[in-house]
N, C-alpha and C. Protein backbone atom coordinates (compact mmCIF):
# COMPACT_ATOMS: atom_id res chain seq x y z
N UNK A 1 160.23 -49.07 20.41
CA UNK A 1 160.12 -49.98 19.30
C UNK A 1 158.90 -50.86 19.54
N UNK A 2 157.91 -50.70 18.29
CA UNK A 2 156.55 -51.32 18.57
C UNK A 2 157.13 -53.13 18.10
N UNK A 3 156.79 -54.02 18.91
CA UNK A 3 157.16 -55.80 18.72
C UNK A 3 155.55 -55.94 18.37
N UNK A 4 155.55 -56.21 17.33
CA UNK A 4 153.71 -56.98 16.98
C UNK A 4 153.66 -58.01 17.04
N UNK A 5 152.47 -58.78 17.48
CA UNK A 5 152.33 -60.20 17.61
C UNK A 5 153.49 -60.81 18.57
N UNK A 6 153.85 -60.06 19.84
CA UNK A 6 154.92 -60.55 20.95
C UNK A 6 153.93 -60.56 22.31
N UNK A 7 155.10 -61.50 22.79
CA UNK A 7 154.10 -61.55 24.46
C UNK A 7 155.41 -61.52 25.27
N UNK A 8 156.47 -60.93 25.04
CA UNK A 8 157.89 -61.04 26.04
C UNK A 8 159.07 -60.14 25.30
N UNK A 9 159.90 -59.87 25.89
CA UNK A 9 160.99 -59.02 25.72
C UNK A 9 162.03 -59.14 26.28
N UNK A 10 163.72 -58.83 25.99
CA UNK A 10 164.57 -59.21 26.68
C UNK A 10 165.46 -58.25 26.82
N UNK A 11 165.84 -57.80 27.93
CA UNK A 11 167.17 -56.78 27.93
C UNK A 11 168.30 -57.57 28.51
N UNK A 12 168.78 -58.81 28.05
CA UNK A 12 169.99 -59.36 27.74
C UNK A 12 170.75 -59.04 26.70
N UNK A 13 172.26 -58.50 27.45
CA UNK A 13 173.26 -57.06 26.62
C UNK A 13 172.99 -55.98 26.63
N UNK A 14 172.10 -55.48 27.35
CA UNK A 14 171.56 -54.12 27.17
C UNK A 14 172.20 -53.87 28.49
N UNK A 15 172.78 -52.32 28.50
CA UNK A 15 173.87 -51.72 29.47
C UNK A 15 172.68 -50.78 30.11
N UNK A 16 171.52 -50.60 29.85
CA UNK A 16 170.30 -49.34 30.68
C UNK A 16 168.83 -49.85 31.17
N UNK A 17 167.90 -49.64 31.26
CA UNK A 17 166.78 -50.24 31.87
C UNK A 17 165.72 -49.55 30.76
N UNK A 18 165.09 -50.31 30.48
CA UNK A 18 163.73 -49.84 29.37
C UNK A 18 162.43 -49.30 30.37
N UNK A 19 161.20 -49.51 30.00
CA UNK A 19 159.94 -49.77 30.10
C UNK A 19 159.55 -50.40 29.07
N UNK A 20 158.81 -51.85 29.50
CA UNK A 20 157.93 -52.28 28.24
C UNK A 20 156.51 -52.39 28.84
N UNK A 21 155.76 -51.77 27.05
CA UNK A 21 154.16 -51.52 27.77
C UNK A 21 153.94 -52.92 26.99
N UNK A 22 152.95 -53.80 27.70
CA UNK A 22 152.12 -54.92 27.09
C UNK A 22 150.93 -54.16 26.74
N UNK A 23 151.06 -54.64 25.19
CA UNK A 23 149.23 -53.95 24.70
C UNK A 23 148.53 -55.43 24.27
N UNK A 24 146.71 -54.84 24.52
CA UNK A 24 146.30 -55.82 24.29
C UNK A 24 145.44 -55.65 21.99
N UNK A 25 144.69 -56.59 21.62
CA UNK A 25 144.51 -56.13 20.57
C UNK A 25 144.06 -55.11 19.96
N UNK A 26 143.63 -54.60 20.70
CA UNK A 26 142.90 -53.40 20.83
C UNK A 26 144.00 -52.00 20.93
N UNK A 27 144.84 -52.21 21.11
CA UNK A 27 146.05 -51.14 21.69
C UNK A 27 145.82 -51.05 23.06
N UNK A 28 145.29 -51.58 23.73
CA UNK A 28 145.29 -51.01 25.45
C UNK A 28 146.53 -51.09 26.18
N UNK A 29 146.98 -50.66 27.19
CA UNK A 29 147.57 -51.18 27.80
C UNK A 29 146.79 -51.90 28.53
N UNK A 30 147.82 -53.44 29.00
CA UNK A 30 147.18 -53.69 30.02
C UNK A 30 148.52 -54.44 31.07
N UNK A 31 149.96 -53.91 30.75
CA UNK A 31 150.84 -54.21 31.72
C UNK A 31 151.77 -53.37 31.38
N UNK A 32 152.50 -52.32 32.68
CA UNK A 32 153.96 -51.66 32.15
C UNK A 32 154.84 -52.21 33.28
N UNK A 33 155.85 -52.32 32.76
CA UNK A 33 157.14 -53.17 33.82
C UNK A 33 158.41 -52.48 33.58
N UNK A 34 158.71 -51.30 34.13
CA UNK A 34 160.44 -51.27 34.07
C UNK A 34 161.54 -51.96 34.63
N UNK A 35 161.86 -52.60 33.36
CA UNK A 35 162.84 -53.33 33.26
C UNK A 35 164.27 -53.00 33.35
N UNK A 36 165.00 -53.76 34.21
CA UNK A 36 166.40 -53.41 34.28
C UNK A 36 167.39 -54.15 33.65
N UNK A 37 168.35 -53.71 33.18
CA UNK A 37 169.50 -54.43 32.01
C UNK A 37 169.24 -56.20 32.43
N UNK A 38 169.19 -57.04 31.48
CA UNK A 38 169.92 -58.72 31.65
C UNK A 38 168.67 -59.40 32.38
N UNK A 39 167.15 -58.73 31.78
CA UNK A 39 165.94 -59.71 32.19
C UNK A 39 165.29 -59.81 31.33
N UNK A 40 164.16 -61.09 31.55
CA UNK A 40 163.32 -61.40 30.39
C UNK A 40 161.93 -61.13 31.42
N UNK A 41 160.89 -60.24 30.60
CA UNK A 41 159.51 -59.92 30.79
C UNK A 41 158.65 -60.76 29.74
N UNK A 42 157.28 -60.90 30.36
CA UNK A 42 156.23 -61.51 29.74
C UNK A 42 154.91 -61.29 30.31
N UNK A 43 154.16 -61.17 29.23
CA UNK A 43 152.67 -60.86 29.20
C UNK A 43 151.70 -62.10 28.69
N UNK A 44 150.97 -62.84 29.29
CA UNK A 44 150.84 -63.83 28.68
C UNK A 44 149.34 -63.20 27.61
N UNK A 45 148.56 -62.18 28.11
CA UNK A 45 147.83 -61.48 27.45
C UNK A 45 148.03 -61.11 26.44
N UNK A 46 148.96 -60.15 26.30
CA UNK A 46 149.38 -59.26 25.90
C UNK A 46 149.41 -59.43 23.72
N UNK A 47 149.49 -58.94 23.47
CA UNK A 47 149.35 -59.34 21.26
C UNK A 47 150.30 -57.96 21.08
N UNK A 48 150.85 -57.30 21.67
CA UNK A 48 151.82 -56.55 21.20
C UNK A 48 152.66 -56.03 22.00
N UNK A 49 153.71 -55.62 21.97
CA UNK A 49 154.99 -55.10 22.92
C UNK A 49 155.93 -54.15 22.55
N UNK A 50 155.91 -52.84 23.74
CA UNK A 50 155.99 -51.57 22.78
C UNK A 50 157.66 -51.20 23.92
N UNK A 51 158.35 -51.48 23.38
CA UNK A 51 159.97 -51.08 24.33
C UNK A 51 160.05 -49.05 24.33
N UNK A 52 159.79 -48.91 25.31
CA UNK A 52 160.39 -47.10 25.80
C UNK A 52 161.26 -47.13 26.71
N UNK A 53 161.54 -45.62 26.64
CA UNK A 53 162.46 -45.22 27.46
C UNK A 53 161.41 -45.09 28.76
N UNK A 54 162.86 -45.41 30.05
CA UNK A 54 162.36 -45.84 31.14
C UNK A 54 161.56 -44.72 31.90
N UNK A 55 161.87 -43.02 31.39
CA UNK A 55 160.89 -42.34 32.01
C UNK A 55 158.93 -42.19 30.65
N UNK A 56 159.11 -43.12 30.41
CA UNK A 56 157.66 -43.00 29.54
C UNK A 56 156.60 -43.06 30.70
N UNK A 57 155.58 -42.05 29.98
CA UNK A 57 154.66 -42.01 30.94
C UNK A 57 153.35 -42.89 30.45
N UNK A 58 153.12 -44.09 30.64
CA UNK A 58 152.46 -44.79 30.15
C UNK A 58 151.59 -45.46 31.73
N UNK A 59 150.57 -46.01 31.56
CA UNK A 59 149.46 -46.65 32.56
C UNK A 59 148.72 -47.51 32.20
N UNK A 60 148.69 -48.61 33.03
CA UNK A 60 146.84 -49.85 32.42
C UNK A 60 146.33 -48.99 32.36
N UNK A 61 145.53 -49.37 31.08
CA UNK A 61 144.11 -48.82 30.92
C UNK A 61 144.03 -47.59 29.75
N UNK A 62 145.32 -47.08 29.47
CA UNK A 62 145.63 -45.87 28.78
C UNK A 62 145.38 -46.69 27.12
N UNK A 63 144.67 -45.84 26.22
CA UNK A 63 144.44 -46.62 25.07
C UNK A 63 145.55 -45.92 23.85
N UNK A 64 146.31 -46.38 23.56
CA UNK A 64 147.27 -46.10 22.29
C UNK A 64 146.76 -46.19 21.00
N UNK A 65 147.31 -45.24 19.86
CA UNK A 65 146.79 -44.70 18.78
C UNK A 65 147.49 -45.33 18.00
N UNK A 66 147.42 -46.61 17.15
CA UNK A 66 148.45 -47.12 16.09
C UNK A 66 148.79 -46.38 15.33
N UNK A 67 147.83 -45.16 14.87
CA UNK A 67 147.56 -44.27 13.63
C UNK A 67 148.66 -43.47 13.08
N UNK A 68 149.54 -42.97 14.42
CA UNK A 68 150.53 -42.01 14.49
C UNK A 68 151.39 -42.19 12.73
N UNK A 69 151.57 -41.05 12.46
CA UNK A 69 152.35 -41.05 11.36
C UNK A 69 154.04 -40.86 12.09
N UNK A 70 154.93 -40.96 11.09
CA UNK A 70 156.51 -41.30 11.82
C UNK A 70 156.59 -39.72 11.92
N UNK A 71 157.61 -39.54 13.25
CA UNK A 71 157.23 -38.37 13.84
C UNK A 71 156.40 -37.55 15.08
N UNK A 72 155.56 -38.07 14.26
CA UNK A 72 154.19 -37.35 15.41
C UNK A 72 153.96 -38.49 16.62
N UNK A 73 153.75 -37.83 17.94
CA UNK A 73 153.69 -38.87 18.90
C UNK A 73 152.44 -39.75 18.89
N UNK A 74 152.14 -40.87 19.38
CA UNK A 74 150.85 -41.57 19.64
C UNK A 74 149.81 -40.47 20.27
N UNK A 75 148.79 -40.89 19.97
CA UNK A 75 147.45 -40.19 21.04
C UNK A 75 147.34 -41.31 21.90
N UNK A 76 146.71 -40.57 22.92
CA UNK A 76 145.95 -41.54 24.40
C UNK A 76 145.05 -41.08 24.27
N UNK A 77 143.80 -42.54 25.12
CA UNK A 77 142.88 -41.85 25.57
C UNK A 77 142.82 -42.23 26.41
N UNK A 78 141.90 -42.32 27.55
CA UNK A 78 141.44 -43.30 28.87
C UNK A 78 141.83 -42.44 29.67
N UNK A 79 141.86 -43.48 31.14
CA UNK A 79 141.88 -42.73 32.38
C UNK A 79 143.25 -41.77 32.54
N UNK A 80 144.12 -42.09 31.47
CA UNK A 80 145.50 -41.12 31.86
C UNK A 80 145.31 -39.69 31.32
N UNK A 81 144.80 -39.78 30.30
CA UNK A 81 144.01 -38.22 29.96
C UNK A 81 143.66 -37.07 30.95
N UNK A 82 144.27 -35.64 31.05
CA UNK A 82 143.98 -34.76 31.57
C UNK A 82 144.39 -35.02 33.59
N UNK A 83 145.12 -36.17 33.87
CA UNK A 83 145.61 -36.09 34.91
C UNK A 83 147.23 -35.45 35.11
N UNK A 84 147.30 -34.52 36.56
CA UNK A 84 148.62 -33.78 36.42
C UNK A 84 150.00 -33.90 36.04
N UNK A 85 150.93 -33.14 35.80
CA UNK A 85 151.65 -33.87 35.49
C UNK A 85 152.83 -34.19 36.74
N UNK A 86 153.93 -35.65 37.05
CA UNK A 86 154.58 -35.76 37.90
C UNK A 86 155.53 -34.84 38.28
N UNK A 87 155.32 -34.50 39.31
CA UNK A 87 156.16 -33.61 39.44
C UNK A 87 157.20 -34.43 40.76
C-alpha cells in the first residue's frame, strides 16, 4: 500500500511483520526496514511510504516506477537491476 506525503508507519494490531520502503520525491528508495508486528517506523526524509510484504525485494538506491497501471508490477531501475537472484 503506497502512503503519499508520509514519513512513518505503524504495525500496531497487526498479527505479521511488513517491509516498509521510504521513498524519496523522486520515487527512490532511500530506507527499507522490516518491521515486526506492534512498532512505529520513520523516515524523516522520506515524502512517501510504500508497506510490502516482508519478503519484497526492494534496496537504497533502487528507483520505483509510479507509472504502473493496477496489476502490472512497478519497474526498477538502479543498482538493483540485473543483480542475481537470492538464493
Amino acid at each position: 500500500m503506497l502512503l503519499e506525503r508520509c514519513r512513518s508507519v505503524h504495525t500496531i494490531g497487526m498479527s505479521f511483520p511488513i517491509t516498509v520502503v521510504f521513498l524519496d520525491a523522486s520515487w527512490r528508495v532511500i530506507r527499507v526496514v522490516r518491521t515486526p508486528a506492534g512498532r512505529v517506523v520513520f523516515c524523516r526524509r522520506a515524502s512517501h511510504a510504500l508497506e510490502c510484504h516482508i519478503g519484497a525485494d526492494v534496496r537504497p538506491g533502487d528507483l520505483l516506477s509510479p507509472a504502473a497501471a493496477p496489476g502490472e508490477p512497478a519497474t526498477r531501475d538502479g543498482p538493483g537491476i540485473g543483480r542475481p537472484a537470492r538464493t
